[in-house]
Protein backbone atom coordinates (compact mmCIF):
# COMPACT_ATOMS: atom_id res chain seq x y z
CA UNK A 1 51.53 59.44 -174.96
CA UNK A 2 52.39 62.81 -176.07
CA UNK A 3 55.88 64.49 -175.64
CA UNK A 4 56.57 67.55 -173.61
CA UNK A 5 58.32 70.19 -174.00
CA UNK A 6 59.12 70.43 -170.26
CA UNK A 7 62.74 69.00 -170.29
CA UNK A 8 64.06 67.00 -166.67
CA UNK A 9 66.56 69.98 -166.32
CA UNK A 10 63.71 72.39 -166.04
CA UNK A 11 61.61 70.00 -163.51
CA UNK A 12 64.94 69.81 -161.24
CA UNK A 13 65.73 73.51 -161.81
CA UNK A 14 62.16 74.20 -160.44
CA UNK A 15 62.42 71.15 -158.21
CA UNK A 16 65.56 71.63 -155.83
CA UNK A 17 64.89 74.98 -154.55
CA UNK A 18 62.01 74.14 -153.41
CA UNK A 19 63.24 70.79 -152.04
CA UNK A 20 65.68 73.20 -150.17
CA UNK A 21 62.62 75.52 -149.08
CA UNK A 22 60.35 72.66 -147.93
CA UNK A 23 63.25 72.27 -145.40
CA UNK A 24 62.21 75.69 -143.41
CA UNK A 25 59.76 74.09 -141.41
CA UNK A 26 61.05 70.55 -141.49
CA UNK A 27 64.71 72.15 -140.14
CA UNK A 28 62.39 73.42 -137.62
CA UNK A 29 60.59 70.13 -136.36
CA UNK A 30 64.24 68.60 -136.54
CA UNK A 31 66.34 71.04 -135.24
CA UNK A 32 63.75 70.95 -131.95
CA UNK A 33 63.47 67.25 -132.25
CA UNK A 34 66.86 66.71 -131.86
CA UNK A 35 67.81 69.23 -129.50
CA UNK A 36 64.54 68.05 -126.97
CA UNK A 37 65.16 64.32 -127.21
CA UNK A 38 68.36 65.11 -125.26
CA UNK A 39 66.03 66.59 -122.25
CA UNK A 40 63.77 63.64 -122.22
CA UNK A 41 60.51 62.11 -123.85
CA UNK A 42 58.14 64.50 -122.19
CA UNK A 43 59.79 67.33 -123.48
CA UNK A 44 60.15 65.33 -127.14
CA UNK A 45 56.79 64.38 -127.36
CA UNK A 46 55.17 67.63 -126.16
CA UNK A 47 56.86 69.82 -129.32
CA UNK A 48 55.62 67.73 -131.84
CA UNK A 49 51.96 67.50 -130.03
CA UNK A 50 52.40 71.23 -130.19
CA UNK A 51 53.98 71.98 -133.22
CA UNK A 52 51.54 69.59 -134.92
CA UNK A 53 48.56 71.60 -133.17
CA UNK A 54 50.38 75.07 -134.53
CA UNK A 55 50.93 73.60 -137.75
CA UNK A 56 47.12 72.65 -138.34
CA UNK A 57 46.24 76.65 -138.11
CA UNK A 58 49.11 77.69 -140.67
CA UNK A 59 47.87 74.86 -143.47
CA UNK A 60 44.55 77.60 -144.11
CA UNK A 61 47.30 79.96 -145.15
CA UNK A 62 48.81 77.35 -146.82
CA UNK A 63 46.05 76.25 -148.93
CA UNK A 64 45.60 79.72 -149.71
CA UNK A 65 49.07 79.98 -151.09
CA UNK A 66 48.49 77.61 -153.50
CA UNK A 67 45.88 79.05 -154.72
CA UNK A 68 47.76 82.05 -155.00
CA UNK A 69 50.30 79.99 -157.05
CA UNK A 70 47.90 78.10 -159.32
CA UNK A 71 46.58 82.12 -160.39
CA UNK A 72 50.60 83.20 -160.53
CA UNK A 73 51.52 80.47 -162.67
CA UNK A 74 48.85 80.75 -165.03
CA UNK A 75 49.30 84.42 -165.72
CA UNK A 76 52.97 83.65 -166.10
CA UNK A 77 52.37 81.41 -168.92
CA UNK A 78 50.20 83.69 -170.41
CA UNK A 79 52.78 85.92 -170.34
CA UNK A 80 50.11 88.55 -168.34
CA UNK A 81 52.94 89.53 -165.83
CA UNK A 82 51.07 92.61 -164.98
CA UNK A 83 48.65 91.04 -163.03
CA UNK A 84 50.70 89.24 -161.44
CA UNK A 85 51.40 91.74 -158.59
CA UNK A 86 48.08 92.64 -158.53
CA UNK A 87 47.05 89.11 -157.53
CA UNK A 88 49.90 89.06 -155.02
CA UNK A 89 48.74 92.33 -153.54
CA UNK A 90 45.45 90.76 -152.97
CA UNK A 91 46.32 87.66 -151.13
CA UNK A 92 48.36 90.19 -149.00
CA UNK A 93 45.42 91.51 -147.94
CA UNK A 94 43.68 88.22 -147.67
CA UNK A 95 46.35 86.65 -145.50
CA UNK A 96 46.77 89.77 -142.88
CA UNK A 97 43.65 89.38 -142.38
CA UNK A 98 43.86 85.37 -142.56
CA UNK A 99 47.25 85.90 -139.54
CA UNK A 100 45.49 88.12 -137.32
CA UNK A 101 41.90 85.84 -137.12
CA UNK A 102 44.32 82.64 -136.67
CA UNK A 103 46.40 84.51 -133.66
CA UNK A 104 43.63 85.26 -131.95
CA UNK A 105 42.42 81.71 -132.16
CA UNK A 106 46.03 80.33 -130.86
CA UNK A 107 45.97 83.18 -128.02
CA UNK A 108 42.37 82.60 -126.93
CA UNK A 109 41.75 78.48 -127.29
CA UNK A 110 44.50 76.70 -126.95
CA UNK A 111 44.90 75.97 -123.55
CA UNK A 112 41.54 74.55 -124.08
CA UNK A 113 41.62 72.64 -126.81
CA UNK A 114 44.63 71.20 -126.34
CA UNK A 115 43.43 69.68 -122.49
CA UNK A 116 41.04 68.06 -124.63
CA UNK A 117 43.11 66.93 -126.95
CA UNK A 118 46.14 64.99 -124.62
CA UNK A 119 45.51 62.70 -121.63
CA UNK A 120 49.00 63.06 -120.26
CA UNK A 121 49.08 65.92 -117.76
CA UNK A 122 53.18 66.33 -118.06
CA UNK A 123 53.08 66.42 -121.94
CA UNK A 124 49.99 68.92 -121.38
CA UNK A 125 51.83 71.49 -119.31
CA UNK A 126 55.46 70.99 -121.60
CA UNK A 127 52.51 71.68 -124.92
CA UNK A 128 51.92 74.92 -123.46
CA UNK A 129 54.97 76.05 -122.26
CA UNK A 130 55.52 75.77 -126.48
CA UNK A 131 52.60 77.33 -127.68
CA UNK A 132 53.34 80.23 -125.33
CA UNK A 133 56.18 81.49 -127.69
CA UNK A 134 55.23 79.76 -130.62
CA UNK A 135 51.91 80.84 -131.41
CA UNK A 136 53.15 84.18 -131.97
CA UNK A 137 54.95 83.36 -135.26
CA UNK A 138 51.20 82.85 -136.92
CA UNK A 139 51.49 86.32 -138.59
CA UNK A 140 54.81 85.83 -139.83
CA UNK A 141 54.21 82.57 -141.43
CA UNK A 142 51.62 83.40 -143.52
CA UNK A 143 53.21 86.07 -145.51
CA UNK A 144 56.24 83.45 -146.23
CA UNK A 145 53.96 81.07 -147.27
CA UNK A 146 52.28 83.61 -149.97
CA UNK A 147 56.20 84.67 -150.90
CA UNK A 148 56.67 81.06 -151.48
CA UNK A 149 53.70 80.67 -154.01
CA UNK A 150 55.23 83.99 -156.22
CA UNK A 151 58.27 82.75 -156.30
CA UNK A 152 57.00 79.10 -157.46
CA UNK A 153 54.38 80.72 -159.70
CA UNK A 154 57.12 82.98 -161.89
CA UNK A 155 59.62 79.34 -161.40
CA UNK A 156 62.35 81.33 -159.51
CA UNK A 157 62.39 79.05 -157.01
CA UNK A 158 65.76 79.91 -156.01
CA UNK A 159 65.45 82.93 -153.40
CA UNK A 160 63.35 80.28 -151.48
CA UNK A 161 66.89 78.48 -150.76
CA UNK A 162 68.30 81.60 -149.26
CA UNK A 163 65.20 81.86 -147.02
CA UNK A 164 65.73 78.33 -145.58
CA UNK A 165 69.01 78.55 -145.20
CA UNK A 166 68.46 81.64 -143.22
CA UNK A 167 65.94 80.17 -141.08
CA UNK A 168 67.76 77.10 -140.49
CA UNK A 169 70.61 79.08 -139.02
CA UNK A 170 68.64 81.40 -137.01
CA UNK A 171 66.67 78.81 -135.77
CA UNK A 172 69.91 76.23 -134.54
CA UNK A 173 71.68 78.71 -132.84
CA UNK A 174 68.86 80.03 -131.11
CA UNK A 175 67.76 76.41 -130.35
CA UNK A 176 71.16 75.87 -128.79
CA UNK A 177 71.58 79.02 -126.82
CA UNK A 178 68.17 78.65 -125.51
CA UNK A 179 66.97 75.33 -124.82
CA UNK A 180 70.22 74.73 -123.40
CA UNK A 181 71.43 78.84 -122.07
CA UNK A 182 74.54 79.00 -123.53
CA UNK A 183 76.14 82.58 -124.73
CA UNK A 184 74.50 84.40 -121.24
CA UNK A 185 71.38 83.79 -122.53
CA UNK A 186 68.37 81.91 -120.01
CA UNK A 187 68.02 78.23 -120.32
CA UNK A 188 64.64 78.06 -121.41
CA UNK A 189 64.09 74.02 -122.29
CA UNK A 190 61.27 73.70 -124.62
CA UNK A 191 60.34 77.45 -124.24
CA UNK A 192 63.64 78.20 -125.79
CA UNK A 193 62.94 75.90 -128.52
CA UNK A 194 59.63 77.34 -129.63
CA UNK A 195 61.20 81.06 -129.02
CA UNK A 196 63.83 79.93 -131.22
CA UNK A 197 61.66 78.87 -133.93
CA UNK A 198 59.65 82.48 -133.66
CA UNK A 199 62.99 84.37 -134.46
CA UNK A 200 63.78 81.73 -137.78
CA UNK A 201 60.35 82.85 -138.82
CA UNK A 202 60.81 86.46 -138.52
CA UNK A 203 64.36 86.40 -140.39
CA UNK A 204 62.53 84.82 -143.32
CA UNK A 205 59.50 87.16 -143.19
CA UNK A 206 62.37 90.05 -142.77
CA UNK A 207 64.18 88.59 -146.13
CA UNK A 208 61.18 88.14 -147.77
CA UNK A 209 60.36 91.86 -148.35
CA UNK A 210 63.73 92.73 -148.51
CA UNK A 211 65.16 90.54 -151.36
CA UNK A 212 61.87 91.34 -153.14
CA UNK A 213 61.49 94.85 -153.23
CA UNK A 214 65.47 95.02 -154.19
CA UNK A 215 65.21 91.67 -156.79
CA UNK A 216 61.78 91.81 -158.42
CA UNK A 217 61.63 94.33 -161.28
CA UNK A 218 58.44 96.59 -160.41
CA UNK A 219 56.99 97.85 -163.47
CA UNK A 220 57.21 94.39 -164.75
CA UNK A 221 55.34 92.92 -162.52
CA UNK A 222 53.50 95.64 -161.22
CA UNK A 223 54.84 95.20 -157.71
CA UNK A 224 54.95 97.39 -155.04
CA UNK A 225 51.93 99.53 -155.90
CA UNK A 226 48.64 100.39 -154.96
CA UNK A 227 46.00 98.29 -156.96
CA UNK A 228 41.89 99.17 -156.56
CA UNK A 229 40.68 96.30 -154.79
CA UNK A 230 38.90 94.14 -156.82
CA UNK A 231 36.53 92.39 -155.53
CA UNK A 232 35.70 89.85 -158.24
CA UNK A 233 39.49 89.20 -158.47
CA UNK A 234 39.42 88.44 -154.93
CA UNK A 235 36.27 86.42 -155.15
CA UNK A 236 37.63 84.16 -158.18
CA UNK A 237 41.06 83.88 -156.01
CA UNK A 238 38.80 82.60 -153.25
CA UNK A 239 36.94 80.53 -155.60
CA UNK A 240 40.28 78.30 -156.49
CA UNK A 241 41.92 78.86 -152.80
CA UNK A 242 39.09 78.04 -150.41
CA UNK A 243 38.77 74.12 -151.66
CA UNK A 244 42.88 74.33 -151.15
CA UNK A 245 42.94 76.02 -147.82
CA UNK A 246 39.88 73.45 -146.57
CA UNK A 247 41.70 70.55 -148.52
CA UNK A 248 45.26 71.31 -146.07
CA UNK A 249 43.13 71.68 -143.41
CA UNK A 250 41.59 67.88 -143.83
CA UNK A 251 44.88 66.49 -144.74
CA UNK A 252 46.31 68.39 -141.79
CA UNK A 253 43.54 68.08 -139.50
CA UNK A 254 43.51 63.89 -140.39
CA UNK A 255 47.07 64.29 -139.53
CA UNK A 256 47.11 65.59 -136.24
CA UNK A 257 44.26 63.20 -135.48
CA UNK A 258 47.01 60.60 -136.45
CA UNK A 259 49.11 61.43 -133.40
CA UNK A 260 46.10 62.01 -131.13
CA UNK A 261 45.23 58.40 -131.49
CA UNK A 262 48.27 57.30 -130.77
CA UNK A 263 49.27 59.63 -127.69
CA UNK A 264 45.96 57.91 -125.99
CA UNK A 265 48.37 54.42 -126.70
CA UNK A 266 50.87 56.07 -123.99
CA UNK A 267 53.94 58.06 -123.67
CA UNK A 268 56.23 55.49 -125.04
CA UNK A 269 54.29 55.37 -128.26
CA UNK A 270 53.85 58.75 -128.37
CA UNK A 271 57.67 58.80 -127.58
CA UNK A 272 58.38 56.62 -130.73
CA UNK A 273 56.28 58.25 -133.30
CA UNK A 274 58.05 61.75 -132.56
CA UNK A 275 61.36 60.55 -133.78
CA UNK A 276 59.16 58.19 -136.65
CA UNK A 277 57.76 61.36 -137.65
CA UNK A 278 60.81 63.80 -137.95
CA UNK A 279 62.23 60.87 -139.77
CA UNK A 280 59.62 61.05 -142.36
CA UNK A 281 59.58 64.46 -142.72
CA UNK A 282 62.86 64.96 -143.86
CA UNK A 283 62.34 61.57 -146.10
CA UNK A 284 59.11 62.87 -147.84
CA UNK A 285 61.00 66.53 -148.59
CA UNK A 286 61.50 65.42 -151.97
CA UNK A 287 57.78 64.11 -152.35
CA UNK A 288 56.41 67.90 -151.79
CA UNK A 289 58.88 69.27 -154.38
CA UNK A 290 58.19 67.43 -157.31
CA UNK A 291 54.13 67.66 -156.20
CA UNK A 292 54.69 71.89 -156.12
CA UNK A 293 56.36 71.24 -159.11
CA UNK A 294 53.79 69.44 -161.02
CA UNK A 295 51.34 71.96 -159.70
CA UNK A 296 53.28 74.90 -161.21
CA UNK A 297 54.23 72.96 -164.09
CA UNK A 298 50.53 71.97 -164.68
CA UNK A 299 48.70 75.10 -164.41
CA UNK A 300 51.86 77.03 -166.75
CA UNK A 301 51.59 74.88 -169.65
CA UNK A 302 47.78 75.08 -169.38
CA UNK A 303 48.66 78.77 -169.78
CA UNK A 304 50.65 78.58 -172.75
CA UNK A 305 48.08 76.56 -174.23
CA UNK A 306 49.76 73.07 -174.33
CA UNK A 307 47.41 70.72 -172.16
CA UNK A 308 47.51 67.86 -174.06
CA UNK A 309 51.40 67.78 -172.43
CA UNK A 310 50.50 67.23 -169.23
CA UNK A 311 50.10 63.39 -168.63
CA UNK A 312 53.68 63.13 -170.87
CA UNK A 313 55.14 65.55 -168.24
CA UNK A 314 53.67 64.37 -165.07
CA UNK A 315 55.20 61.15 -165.58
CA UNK A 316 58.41 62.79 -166.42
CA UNK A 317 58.14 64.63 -162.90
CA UNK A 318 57.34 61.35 -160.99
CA UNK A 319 60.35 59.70 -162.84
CA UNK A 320 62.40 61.53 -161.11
CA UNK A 321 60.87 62.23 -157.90
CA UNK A 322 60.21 58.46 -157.22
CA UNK A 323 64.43 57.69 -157.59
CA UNK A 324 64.98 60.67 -155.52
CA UNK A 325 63.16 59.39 -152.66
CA UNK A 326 63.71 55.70 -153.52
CA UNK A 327 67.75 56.59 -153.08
CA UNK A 328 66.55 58.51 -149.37
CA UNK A 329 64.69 55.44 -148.43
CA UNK A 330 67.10 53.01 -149.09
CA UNK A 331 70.04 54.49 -147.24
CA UNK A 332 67.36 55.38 -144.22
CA UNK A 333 66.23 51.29 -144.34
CA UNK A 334 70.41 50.63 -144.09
CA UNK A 335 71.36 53.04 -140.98
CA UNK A 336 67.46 53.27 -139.35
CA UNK A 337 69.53 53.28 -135.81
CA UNK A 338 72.34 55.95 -136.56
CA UNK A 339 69.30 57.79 -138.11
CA UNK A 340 67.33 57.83 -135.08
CA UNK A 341 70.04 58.21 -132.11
CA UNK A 342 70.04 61.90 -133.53
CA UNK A 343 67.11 62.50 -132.11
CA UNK A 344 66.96 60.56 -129.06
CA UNK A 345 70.12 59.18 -126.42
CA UNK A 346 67.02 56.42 -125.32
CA UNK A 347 68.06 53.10 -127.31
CA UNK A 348 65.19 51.32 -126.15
CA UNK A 349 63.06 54.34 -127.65
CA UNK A 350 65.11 54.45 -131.10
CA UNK A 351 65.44 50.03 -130.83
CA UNK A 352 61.21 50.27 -130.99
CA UNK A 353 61.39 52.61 -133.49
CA UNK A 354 63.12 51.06 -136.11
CA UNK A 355 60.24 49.27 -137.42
CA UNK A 356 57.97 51.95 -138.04
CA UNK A 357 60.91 53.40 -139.90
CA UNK A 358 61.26 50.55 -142.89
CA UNK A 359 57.40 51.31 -143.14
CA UNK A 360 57.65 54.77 -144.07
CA UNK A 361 60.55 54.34 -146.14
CA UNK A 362 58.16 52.35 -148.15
CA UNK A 363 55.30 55.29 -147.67
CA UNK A 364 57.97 57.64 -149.02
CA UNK A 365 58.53 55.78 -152.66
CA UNK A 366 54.87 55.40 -153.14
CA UNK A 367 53.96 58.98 -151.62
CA UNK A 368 56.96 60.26 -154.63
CA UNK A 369 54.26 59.20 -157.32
CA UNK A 370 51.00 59.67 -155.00
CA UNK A 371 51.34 63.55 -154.27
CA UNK A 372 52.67 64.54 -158.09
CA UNK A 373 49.50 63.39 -159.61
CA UNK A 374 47.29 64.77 -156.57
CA UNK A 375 48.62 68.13 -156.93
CA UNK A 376 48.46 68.03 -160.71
CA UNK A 377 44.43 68.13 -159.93
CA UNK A 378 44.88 71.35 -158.28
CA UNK A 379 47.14 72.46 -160.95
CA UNK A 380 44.33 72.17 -163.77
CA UNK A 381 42.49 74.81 -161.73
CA UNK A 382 39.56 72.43 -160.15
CA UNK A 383 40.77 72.60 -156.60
CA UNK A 384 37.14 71.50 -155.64
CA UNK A 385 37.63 68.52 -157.08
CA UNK A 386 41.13 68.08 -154.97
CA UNK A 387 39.35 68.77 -152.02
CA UNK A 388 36.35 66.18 -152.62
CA UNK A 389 39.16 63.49 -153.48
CA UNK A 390 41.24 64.09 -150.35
CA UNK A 391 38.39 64.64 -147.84
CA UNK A 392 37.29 61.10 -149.42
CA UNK A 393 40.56 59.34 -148.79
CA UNK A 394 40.95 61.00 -145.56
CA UNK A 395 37.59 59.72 -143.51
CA UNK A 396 39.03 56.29 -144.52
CA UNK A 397 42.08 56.92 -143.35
CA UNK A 398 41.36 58.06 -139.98
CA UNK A 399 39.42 55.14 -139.73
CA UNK A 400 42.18 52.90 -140.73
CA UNK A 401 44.26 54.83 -138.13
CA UNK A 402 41.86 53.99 -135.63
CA UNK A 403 41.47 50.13 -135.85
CA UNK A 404 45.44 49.92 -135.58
CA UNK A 405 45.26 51.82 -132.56
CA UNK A 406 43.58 49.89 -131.10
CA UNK A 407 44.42 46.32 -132.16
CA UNK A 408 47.70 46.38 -133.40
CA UNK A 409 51.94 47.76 -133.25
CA UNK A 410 53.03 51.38 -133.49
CA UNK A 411 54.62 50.12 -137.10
CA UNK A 412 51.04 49.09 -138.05
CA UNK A 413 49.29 52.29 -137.18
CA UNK A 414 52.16 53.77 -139.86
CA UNK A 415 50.97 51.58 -142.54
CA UNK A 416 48.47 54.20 -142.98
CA UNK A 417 50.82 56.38 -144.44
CA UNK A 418 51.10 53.42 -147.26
CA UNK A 419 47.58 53.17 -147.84
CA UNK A 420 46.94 57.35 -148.38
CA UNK A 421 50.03 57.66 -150.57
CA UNK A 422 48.53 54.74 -152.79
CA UNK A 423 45.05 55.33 -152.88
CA UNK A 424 45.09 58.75 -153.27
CA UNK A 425 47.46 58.53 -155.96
CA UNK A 426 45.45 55.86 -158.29
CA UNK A 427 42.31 58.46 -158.11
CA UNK A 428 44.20 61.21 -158.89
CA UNK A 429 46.36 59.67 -161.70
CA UNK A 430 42.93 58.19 -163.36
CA UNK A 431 41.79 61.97 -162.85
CA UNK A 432 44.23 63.78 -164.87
CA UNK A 433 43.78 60.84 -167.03
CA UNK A 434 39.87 60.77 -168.13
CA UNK A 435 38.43 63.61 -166.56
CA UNK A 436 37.56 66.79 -168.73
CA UNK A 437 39.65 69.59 -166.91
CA UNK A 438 41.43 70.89 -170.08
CA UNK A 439 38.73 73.56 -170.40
CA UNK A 440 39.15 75.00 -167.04
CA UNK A 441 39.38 78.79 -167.11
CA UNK A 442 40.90 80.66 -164.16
């Protein structure tokens, strides 16, 4: 195997912002997770049926975004920094257009779909109550997720900390003045947590613009300036994005199926997998930074003309990744208990838990080599092939899902998470590693 030239400094320097800036949302889901599970399991279980439901919408911006990045990155390598801003001007465009259609969705259909979606009537009516407040933040979100991709694509990954840690303040002290109505503001319960989470998204969309207009030089990177609309820039943009956008959406989409399944097992399990899953998201942080590292990393070298580096530095990304998050799943597999009493005052609930825990600390080391070499594939440019692979692995999985439900333990059903980190990591690795991508023009 060939050297790289991609040293472990520059993988972490890349690497820990974004760690840091995977934690906007996450801070979210555990900042409301923790609050809620002090008002009860309805309220608990109801945010992360909603937020889950909210979350499925924002991954087509998301997808988008990476698409976004794979373009950014490439042009950076080429050292075409021009056309950088005119590809960021263009998924501007894109994703107002992108918010607005996906409000209007949230605003009009989710009372319906979501009766469809949960048997229990409390958890129904608590859902709601969140997607009242919540659903507004759509337009917001998808203009931080395209900040996100620049700032990945150029590898100044840094303002993306700022951001977070913005967001996560915003977002606790509203959480705590208005789930609870401290500082003469109403106590809102779940409301106030989903109105809290609206503001953090604001601040960041507010900093966004800000620290770029004042940060980014301009004329460099032609920012901040009327471009002609292309439209065969926007249709190649769309031609890497789409398969990304419809690849989230299938991960996503499989995801939220995930916790459909199990609500229909009852409120307890429901209950359980809430604090399971804001577990695992703050566990698997370090899994989606090396991937959007490896996807940044991939599609730059490519740019600078040095693909036959990219197997020698993938492995040096999941080196690194995998003893991050083996060192996060040990000390989770030590204190599982202390871990999830932060979320919940229930022992019983966080005693039934614990289980389900040591399974996605396992999920977490394998998902740490699983997701670098699956995003590498989008990285190479052929996000169509990404989103065959994934929609693959996914009908499987929500098959898999399904048999557990139904004949088996809450810990089970998470097993899943085991078999989609594993499987979808062996097809990708033997992707990168035989298939002809090299020649891949974007």
């Amino acid at each position: 195997m060939m050297k790289t030239s991609i040293t472990n400094r520059e993988i972490w320097r890349i690497a820990y912002p974004i760690m840091l800036g995977n934690l906007a949302q996450t801070i979210i889901t555990f900042t409301d997770t923790a609050f809620l599970g002090h008002l009860g399991t309805i309220e608990l279980s109801a945010s992360m049926m909603a937020g889950l439901f909210y979350f499925v919408f924002t991954t087509l911006a998301m997808g988008f975004a990476i698409g976004i990045q794979i373009f950014i990155a490439r042009r950076f390598g080429e050292g075409d920094f021009k056309k950088i801003g005119v590809v960021f001007e263009h998924g501007a465009l894109f994703v107002l257009v992108l918010g607005v259609c996906l409000f209007c969705l949230l605003h009009f259909f989710s009372g319906g779909l979501m009766h469809i979606i949960i048997d229990s009537e409390k958890i129904y009516a608590a859902s709601m109550q969140y997607l009242k407040f919540r659903h507004f933040g759509i337009i917001f979100v998808v203009f931080n997720y395209l900040f996100r991709s620049f700032y990945v694509g150029i590898s100044n990954t840094k303002v993306i900390t700022y951001s977070t840690i913005l967001m996560a303040v915003v977002n606790i002290f509203f959480d705590w003045c208005l789930i609870f109505g401290h500082c003469n503001l109403p106590q809102m319960g779940i409301g106030g947590a989903a109105l809290a989470s609206l503001l953090a998204e604001i601040a960041a969309f507010c900093f966004f613009w800000i620290y770029t207009f004042i940060t980014v030089p301009h004329e460099e990177y032609g920012m901040f300036r009327w471009h002609k609309l292309q439209p065969q820039l926007m249709g190649n943009l769309l031609k890497v994005a789409f398969p990304c956008m419809m690849q989230k959406l299938f991960s996503f989409g499989a995801w939220f199926a995930f916790f459909i399944l199990i609500e229909k097992m009852g409120e307890t399990a429901i209950g359980v997998s809430s604090v399971v899953r804001s577990t695992y998201m703050i566990l698997i942080i370090p899994c989606f930074a090396f991937a959007a590292t490896a996807n940044t990393l991939t599609s730059r070298i490519i740019g600078e003309g040095k693909s036959d580096e990219v197997m020698a530095m993938l492995w040096k990304v999941v080196k690194n990744g995998a003893l991050c998050s083996l060192v996060l799943a040990v000390i989770t597999s030590i204190i599982p208990q202390l871990i999830l009493q932060i979320y919940t005052d229930d022992l019983a609930l966080a005693a039934a838990a614990v289980p389900s825990v040591y399974v996605i600390a396992v999920a977490t080391v394998l998902g740490a080599v699983g997701m670098v070499y699956f995003e590498a594939v989008s990285g190479t440019g052929n996000t169509s092939a990404a989103m065959a692979l994934e929609f693959g692995v996914l009908i499987v999985y929500v098959f898999y899902v399904y048999l557990m439900t139904k004949t088996s333990t809450i810990a089970a059903v998470w097993t899943a998470e085991c078999f989609y980190n594993t499987v979808m990591g062996l097809i990708a690795f033997f992707y990168i590693w035989k298939a002809d991508w090299r020649k891949k023009v974007i």
